[in-house]
N, C-alpha and C. Protein backbone atom coordinates (compact mmCIF):
# COMPACT_ATOMS: atom_id res chain seq x y z
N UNK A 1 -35.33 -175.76 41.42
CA UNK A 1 -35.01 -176.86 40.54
C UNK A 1 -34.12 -176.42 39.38
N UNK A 2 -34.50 -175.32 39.00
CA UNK A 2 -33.47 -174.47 37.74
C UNK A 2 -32.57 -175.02 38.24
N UNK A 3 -32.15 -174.29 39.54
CA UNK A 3 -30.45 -173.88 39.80
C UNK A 3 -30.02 -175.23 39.83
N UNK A 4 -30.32 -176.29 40.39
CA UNK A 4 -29.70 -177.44 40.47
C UNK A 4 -29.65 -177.86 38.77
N UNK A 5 -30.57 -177.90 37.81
CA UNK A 5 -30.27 -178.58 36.64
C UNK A 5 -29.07 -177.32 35.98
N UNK A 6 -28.94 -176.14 35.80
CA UNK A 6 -27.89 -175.39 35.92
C UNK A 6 -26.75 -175.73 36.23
N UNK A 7 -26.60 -176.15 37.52
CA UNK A 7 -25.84 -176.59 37.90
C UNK A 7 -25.12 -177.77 37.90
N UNK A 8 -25.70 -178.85 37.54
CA UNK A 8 -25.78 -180.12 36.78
C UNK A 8 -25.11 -179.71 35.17
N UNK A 9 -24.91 -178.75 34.32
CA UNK A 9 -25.37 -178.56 33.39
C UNK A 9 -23.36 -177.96 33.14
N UNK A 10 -23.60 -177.14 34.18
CA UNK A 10 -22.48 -175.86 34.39
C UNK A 10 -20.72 -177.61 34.76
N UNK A 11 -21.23 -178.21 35.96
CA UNK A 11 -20.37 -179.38 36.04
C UNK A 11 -20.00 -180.46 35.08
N UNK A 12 -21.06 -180.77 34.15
CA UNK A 12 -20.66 -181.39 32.72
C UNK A 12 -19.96 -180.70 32.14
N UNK A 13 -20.19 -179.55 31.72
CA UNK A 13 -18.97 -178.50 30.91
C UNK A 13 -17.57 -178.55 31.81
N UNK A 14 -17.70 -178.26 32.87
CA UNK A 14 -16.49 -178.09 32.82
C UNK A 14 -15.73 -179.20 33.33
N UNK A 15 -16.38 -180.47 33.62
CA UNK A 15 -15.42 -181.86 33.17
C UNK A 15 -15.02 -181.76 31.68
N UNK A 16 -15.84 -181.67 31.16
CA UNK A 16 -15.75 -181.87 29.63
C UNK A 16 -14.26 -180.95 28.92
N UNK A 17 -14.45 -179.25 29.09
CA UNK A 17 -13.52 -178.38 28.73
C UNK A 17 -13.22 -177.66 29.24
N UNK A 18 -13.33 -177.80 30.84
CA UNK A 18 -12.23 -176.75 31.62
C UNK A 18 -10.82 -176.79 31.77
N UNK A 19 -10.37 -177.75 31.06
CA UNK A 19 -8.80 -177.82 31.06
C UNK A 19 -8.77 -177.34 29.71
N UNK A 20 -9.46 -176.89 28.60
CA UNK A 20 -8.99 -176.45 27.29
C UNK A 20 -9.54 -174.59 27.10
N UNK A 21 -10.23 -174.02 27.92
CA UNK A 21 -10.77 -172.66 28.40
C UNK A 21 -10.18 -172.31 29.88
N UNK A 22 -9.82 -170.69 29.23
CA UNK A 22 -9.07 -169.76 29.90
C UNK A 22 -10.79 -169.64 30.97
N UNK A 23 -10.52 -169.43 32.43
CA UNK A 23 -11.55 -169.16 33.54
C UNK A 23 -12.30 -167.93 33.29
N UNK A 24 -11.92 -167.49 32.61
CA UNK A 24 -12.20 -165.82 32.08
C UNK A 24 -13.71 -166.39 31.33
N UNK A 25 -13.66 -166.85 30.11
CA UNK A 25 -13.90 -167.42 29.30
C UNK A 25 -14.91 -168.29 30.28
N UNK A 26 -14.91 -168.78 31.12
CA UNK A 26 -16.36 -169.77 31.83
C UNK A 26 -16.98 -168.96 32.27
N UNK A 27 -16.19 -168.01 33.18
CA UNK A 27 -17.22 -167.23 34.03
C UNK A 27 -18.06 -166.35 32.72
N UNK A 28 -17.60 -165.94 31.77
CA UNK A 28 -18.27 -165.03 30.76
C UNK A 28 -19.66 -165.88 29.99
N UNK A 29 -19.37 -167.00 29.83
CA UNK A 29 -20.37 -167.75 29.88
C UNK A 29 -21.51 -168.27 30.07
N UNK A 30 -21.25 -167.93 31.71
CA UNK A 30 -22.54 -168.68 32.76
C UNK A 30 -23.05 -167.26 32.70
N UNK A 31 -22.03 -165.79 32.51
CA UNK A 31 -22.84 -164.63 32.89
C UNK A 31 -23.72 -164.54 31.50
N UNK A 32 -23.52 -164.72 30.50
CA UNK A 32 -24.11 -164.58 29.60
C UNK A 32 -25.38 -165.32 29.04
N UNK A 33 -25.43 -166.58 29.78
CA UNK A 33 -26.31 -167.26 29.77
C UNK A 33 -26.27 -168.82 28.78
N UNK A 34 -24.67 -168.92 28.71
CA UNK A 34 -24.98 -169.96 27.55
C UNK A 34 -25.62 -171.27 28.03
N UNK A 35 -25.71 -171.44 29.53
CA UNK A 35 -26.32 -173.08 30.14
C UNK A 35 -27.69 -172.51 30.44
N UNK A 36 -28.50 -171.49 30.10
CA UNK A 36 -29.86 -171.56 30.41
C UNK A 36 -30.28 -171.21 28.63
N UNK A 37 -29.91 -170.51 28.05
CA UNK A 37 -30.53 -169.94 26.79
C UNK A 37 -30.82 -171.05 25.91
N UNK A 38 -32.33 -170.94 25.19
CA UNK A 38 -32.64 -172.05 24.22
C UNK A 38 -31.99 -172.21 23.56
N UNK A 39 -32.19 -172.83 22.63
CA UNK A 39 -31.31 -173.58 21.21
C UNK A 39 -32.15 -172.87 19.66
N UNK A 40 -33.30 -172.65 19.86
CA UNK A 40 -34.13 -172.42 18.51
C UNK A 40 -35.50 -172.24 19.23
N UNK A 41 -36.20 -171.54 18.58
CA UNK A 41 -37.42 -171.29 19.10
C UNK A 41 -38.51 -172.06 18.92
N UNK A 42 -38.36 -172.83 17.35
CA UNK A 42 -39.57 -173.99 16.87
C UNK A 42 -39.03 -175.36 17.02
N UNK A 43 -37.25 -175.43 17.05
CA UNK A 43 -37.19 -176.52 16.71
C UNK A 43 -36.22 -177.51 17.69
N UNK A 44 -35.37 -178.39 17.61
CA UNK A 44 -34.45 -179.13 18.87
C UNK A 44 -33.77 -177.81 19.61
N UNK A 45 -34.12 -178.20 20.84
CA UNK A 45 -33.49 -177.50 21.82
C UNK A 45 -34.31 -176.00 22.28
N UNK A 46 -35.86 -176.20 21.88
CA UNK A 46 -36.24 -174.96 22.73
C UNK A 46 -37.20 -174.93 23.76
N UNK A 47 -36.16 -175.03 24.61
CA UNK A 47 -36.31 -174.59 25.65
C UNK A 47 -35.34 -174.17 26.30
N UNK A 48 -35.95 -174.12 28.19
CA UNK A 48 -34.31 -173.57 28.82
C UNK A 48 -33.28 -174.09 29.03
N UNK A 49 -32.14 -173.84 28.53
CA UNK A 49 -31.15 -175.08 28.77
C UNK A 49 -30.80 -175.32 27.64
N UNK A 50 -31.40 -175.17 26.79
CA UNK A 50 -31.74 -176.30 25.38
C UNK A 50 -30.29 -176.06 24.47
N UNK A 51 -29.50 -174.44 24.60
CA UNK A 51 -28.10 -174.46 24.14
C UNK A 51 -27.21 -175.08 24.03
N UNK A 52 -27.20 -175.47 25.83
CA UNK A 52 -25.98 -176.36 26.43
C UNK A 52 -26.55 -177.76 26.12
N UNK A 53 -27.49 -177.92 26.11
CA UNK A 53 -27.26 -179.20 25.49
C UNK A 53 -27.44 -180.14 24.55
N UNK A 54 -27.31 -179.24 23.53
CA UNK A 54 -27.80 -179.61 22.29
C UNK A 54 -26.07 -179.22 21.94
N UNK A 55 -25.38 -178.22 22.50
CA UNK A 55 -23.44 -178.36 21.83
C UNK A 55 -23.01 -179.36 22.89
N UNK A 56 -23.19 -180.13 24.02
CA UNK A 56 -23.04 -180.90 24.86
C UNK A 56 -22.94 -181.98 23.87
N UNK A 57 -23.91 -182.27 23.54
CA UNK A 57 -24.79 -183.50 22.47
C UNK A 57 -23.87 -183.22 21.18
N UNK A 58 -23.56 -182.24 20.73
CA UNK A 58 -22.95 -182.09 19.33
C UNK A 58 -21.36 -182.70 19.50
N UNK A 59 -20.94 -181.69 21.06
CA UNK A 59 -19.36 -182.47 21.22
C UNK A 59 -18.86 -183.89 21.44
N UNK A 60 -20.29 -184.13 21.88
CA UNK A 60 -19.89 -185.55 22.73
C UNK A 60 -20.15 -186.45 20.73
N UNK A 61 -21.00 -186.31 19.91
CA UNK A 61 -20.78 -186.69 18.89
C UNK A 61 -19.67 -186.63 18.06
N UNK A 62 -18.70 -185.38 18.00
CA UNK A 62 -18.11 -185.62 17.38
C UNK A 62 -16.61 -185.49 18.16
N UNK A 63 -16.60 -185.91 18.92
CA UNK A 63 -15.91 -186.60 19.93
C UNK A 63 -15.59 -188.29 19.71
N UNK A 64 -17.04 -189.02 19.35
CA UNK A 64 -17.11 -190.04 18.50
C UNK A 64 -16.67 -190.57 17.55
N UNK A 65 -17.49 -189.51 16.55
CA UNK A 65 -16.79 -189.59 15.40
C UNK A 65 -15.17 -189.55 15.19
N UNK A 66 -14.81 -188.90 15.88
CA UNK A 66 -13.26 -188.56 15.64
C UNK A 66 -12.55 -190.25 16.15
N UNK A 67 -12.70 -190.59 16.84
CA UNK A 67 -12.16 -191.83 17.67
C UNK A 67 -12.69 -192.95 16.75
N UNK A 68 -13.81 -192.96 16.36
CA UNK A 68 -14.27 -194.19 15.36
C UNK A 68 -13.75 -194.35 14.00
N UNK A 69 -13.69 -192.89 13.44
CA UNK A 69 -13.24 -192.93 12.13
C UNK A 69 -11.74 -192.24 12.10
N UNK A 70 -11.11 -192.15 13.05
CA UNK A 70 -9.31 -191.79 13.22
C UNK A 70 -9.31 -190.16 12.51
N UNK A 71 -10.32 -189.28 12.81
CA UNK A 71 -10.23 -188.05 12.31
C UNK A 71 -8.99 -187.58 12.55
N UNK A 72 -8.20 -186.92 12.02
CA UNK A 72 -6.92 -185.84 12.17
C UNK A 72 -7.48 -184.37 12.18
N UNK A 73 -7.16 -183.59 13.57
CA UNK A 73 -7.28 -182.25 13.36
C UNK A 73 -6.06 -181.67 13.81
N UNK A 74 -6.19 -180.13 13.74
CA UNK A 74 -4.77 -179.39 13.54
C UNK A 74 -4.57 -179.79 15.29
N UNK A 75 -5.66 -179.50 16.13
CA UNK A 75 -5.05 -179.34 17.20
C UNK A 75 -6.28 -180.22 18.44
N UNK A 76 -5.91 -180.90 19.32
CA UNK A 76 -6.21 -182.26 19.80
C UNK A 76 -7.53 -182.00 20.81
N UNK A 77 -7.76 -180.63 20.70
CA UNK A 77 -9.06 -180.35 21.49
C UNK A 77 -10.21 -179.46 20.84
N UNK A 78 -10.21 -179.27 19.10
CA UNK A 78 -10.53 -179.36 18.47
C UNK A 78 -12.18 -180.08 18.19
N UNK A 79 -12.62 -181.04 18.29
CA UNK A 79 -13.72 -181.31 18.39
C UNK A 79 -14.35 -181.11 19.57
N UNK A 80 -14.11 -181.09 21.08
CA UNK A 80 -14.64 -180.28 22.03
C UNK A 80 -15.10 -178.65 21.31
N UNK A 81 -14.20 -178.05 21.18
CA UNK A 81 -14.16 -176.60 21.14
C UNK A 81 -15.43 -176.53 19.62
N UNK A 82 -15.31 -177.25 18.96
CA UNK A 82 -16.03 -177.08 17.67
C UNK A 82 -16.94 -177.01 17.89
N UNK A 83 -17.11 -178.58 18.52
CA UNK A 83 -18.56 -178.91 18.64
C UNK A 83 -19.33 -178.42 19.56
N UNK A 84 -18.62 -177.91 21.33
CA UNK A 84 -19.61 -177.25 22.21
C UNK A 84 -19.75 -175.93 21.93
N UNK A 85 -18.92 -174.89 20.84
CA UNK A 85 -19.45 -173.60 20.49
C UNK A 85 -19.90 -173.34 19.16
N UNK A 86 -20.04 -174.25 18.45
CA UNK A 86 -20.91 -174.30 16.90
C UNK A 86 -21.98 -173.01 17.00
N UNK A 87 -22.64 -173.20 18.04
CA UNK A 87 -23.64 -172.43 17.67
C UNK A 87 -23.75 -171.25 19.28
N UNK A 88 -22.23 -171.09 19.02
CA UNK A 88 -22.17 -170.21 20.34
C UNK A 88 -23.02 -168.32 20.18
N UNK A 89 -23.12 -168.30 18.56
CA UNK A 89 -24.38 -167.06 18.54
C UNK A 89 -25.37 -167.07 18.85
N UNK A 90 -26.08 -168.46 19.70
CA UNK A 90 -27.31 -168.06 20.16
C UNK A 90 -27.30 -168.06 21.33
N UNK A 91 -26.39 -167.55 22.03
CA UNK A 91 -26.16 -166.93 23.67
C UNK A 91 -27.25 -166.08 23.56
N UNK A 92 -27.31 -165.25 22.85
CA UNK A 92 -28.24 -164.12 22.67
C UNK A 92 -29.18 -163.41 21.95
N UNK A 93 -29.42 -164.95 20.95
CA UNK A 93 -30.27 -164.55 19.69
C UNK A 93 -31.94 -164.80 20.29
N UNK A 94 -31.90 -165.69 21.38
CA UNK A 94 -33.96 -165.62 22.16
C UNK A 94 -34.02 -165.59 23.37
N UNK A 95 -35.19 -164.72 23.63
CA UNK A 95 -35.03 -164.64 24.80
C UNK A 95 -36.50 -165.41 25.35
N UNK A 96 -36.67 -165.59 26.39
CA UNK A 96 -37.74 -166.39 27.19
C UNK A 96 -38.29 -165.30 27.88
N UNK A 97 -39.41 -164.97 27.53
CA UNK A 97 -41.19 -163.94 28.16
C UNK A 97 -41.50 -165.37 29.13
N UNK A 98 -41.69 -164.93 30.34
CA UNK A 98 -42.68 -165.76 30.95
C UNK A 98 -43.87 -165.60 31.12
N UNK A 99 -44.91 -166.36 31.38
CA UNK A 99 -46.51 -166.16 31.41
C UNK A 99 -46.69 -165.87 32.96
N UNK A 100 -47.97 -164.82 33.29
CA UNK A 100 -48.07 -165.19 34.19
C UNK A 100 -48.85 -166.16 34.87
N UNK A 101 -48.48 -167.03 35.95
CA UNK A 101 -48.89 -167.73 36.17
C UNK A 101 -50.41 -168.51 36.51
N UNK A 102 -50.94 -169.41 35.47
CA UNK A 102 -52.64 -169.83 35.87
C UNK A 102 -52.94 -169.10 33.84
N UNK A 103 -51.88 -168.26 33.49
CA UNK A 103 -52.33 -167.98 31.86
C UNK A 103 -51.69 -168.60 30.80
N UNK A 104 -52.60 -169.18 29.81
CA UNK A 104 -51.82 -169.49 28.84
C UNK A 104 -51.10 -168.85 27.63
N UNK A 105 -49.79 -168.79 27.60
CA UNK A 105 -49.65 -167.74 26.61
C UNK A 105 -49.35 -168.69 24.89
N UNK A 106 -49.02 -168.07 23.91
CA UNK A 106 -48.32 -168.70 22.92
C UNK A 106 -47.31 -169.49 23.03
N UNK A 107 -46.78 -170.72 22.79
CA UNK A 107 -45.88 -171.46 23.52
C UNK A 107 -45.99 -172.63 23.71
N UNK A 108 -47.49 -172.36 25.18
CA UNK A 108 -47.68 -173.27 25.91
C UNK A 108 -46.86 -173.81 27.04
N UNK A 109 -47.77 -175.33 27.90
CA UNK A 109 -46.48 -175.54 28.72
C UNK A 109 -45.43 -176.40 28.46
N UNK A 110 -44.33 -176.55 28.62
CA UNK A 110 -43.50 -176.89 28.50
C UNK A 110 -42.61 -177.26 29.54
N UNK A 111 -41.71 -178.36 30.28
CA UNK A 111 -41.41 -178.90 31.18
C UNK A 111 -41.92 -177.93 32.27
N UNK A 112 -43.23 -177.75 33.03
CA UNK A 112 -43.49 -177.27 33.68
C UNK A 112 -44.05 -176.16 33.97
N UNK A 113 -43.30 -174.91 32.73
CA UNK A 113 -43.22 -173.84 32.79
C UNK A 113 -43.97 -173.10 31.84
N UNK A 114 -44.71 -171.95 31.49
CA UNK A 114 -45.50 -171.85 30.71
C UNK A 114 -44.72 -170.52 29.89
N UNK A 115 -44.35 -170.59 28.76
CA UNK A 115 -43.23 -169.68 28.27
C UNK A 115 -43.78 -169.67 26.83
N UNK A 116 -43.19 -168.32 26.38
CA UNK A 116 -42.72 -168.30 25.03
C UNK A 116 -41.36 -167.79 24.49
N UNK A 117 -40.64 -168.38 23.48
CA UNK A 117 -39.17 -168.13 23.05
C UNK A 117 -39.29 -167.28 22.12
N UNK A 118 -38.62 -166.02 22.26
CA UNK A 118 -38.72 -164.71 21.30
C UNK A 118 -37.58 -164.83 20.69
N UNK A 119 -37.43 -164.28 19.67
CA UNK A 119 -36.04 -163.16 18.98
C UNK A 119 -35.75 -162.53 20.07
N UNK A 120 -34.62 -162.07 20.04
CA UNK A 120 -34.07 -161.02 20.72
C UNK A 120 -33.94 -159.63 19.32
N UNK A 121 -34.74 -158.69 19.60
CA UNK A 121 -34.49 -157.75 18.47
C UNK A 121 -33.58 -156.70 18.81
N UNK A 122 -32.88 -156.61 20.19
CA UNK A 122 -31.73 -155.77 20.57
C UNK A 122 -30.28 -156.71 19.67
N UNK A 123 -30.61 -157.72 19.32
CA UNK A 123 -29.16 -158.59 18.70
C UNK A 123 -28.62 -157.62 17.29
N UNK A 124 -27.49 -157.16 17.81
CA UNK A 124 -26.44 -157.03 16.58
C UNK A 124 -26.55 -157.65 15.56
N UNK A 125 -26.49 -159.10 15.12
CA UNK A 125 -25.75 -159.56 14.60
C UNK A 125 -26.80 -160.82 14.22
N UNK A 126 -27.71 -160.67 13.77
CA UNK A 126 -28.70 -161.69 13.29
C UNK A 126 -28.78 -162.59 11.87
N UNK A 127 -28.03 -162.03 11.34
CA UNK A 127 -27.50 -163.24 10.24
C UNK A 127 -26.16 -163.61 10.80
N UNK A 128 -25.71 -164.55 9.65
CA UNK A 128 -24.32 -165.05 10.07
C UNK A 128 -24.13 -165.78 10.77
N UNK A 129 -25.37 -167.07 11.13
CA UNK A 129 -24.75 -168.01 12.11
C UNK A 129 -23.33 -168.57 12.67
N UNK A 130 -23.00 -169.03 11.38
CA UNK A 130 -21.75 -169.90 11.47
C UNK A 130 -20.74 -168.37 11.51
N UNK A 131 -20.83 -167.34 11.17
CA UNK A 131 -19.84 -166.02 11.33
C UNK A 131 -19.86 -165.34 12.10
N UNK A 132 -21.05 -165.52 13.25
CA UNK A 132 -21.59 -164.67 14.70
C UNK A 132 -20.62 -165.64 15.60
N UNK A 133 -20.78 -167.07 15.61
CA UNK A 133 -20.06 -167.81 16.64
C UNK A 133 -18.76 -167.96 16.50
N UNK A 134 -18.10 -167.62 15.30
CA UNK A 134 -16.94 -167.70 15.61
C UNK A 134 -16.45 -166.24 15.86
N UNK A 135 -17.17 -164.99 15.31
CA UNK A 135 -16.95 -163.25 16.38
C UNK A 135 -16.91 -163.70 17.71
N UNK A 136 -17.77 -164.28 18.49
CA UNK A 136 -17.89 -164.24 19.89
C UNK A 136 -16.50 -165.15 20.19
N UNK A 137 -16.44 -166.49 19.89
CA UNK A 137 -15.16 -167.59 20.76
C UNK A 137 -13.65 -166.74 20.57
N UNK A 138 -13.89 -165.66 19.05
CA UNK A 138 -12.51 -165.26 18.73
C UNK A 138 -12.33 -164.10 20.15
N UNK A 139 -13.11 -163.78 20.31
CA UNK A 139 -12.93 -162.96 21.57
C UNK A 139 -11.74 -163.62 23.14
N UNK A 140 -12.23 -165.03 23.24
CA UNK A 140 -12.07 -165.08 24.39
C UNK A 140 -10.95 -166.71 23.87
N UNK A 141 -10.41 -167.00 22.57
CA UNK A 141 -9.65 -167.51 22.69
C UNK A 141 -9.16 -167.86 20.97
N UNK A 142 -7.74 -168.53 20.83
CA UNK A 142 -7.24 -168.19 19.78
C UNK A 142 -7.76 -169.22 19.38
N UNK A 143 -8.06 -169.24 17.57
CA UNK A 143 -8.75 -170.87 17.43
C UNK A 143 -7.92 -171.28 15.89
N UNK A 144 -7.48 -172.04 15.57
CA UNK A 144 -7.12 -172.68 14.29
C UNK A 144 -7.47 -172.48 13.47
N UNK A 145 -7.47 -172.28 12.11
CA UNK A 145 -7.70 -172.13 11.02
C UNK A 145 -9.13 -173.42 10.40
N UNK A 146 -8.78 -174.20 10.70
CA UNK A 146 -9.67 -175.70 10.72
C UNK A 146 -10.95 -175.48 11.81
N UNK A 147 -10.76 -175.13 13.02
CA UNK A 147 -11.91 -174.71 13.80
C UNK A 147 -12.82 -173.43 13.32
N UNK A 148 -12.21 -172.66 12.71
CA UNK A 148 -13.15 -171.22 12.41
C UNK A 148 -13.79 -172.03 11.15
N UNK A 149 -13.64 -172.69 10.37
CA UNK A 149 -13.92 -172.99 9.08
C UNK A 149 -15.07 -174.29 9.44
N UNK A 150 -15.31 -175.37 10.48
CA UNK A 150 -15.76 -175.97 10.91
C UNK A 150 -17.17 -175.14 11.55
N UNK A 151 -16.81 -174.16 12.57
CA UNK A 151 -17.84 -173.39 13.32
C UNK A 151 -18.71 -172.69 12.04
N UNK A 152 -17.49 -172.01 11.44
CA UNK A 152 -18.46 -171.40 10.21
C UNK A 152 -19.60 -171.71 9.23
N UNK A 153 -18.90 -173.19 9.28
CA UNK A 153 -19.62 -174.35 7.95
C UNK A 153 -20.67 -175.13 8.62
N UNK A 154 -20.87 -175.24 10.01
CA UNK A 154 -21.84 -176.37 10.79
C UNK A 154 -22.60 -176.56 10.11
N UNK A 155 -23.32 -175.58 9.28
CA UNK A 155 -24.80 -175.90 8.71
C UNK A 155 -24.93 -176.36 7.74
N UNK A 156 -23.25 -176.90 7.08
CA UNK A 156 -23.48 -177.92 5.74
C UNK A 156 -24.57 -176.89 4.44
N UNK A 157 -25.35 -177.60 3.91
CA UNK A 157 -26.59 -177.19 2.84
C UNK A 157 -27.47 -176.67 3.35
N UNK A 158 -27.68 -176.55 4.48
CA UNK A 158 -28.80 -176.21 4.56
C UNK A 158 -28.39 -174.15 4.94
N UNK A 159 -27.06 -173.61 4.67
CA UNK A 159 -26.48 -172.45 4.37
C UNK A 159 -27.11 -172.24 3.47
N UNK A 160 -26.91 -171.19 2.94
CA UNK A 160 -28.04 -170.04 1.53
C UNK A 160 -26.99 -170.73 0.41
N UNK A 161 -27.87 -171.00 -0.35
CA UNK A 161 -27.95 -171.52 -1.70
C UNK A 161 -26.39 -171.04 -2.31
N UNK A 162 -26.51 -169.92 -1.80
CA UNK A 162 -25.32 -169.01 -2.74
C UNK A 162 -24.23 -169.32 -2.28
N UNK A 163 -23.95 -169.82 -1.12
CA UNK A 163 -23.00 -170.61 0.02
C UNK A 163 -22.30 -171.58 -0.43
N UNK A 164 -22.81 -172.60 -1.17
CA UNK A 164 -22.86 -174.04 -1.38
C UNK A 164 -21.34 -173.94 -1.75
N UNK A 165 -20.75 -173.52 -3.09
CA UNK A 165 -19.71 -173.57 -3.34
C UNK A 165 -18.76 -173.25 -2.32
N UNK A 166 -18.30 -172.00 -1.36
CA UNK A 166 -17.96 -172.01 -0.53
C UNK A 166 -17.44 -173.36 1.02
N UNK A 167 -18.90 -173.70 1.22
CA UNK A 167 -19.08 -175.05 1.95
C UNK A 167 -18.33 -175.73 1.57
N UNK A 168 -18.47 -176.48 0.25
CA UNK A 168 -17.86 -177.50 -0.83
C UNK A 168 -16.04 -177.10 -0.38
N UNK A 169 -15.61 -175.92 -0.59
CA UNK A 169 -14.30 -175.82 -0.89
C UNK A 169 -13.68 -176.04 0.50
N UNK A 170 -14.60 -175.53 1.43
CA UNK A 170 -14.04 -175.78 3.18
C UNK A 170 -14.12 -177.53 3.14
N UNK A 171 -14.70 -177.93 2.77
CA UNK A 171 -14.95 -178.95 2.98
C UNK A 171 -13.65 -179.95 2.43
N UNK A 172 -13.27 -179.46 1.42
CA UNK A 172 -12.03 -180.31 0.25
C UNK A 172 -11.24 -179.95 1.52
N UNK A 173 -10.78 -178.45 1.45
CA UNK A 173 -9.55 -178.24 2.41
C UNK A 173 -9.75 -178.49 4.54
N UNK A 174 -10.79 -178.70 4.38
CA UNK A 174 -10.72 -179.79 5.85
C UNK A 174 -11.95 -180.51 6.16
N UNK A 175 -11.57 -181.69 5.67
CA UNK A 175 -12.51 -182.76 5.52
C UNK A 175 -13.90 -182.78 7.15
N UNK A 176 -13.02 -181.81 8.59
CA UNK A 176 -13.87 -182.48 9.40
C UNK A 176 -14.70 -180.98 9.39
N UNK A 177 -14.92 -180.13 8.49
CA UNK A 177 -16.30 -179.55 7.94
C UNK A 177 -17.33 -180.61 7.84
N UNK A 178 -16.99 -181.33 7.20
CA UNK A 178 -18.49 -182.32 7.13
C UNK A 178 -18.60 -183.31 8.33
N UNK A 179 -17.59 -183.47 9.03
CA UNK A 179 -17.92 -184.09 10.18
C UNK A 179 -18.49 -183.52 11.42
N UNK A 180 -18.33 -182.46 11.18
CA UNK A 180 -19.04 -181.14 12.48
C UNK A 180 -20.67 -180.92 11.81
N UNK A 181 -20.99 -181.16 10.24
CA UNK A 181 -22.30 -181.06 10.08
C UNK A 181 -22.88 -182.07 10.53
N UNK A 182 -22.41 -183.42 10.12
CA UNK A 182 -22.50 -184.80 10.83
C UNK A 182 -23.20 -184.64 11.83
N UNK A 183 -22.01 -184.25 12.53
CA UNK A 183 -22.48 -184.45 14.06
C UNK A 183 -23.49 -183.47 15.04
N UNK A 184 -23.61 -182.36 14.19
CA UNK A 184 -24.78 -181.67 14.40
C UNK A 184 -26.15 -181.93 14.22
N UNK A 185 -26.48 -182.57 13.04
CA UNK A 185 -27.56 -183.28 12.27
C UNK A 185 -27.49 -184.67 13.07
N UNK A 186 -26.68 -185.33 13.79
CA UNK A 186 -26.95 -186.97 15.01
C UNK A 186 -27.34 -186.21 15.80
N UNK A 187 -26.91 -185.36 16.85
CA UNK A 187 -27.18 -184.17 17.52
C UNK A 187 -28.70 -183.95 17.57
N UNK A 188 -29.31 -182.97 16.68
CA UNK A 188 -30.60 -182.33 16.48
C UNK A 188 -31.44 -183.51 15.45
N UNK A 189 -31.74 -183.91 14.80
CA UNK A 189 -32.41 -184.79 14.12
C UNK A 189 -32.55 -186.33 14.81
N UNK A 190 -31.67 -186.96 14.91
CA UNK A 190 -31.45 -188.09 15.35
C UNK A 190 -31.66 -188.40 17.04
N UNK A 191 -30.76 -187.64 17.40
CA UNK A 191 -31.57 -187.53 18.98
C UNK A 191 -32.10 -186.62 19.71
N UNK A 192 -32.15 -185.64 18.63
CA UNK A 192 -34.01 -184.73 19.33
C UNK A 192 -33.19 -183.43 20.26
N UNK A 193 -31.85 -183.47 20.70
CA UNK A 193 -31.56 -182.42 21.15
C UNK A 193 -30.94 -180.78 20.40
């Protein structure tokens, strides 16, 4: 059943942005795990899968947004790319312990499966949300000035205190900073993914 919702999962993406990603760049992807790896360990999106579709859910929002409210960005595939790798550092920030089967572990069950979502404590790079995901996409493709500043900023206020000003100034110099928090917060709060 995995492989088919995987697979289900793997064919939305790449209707969505296989004409805006180099093939290099997909296959590195699926090897890495970004359509099975959770989203957060306590909160929207944890479980398996829960990555892809919770930036699925983020793009297709501000995909929206952009068309409803006539957003201008530097470059026209821009809210795809923003919004399905926002939080492209948690390819590898938890990992999934399985129970064995008939035991209950910490967790509990969950669509079926009886799991718990760890840290990964082999991760490099454990602060720096918004500065981990845009290290990884810069790898595998060139991105705008407006997109690194968007990926960077997703988390709006709820960034470290000391941040705020920073946020604020991305925000003056490209207004769809706050539309990528937007649409992250419709995303995870609003519809639960």
């Amino acid at each position: 059943m995995l492989f088919n919702v995987t697979e289900a999962r793997i064919k939305a993406f790449e209707e969505m942005m296989g004409k805006h990603l180099p093939a290099a760049f997909i296959d590195w992807l699926k090897e890495n795990g970004f359509f099975t790896a959770p989203a957060s360990r306590n909160h929207h999106g944890n479980y398996e899968g829960g990555l892809f579709d919770h930036s699925y859910a983020v793009a297709e929002q501000l995909k929206q947004l952009t068309k409803a409210n006539r957003l201008k960005w530097e470059h026209p595939r821009s809210p795809l790319v923003v919004g399905m790798f926002h939080d492209l550092c948690k390819i590898d920030t938890y990992t999934i312990a399985m129970d064995n089967p008939g035991v209950e572990m910490f967790g509990g069950e969950v669509k079926g499966r009886t799991y718990v979502i760890e840290y990964n404590d082999d991760d490099l790079l454990l602060d720096g949300h918004g500065d981990k995901s845009v290290m990884y996409l810069a790898q595998h493709m060139k991105l705008t000035p407006e997109e690194v500043m968007c990926i960077r900023w997703h988390m709006g206020a709820f960034d470290e205190k000391h941040n705020w000003k920073y946020y604020t100034a991305a925000v003056k110099k490209y207004p769809n900073v706050l539309w990528t928090h937007t649409a992250d917060m419709i995303a995870s709060q609003i519809m639960g993914v």
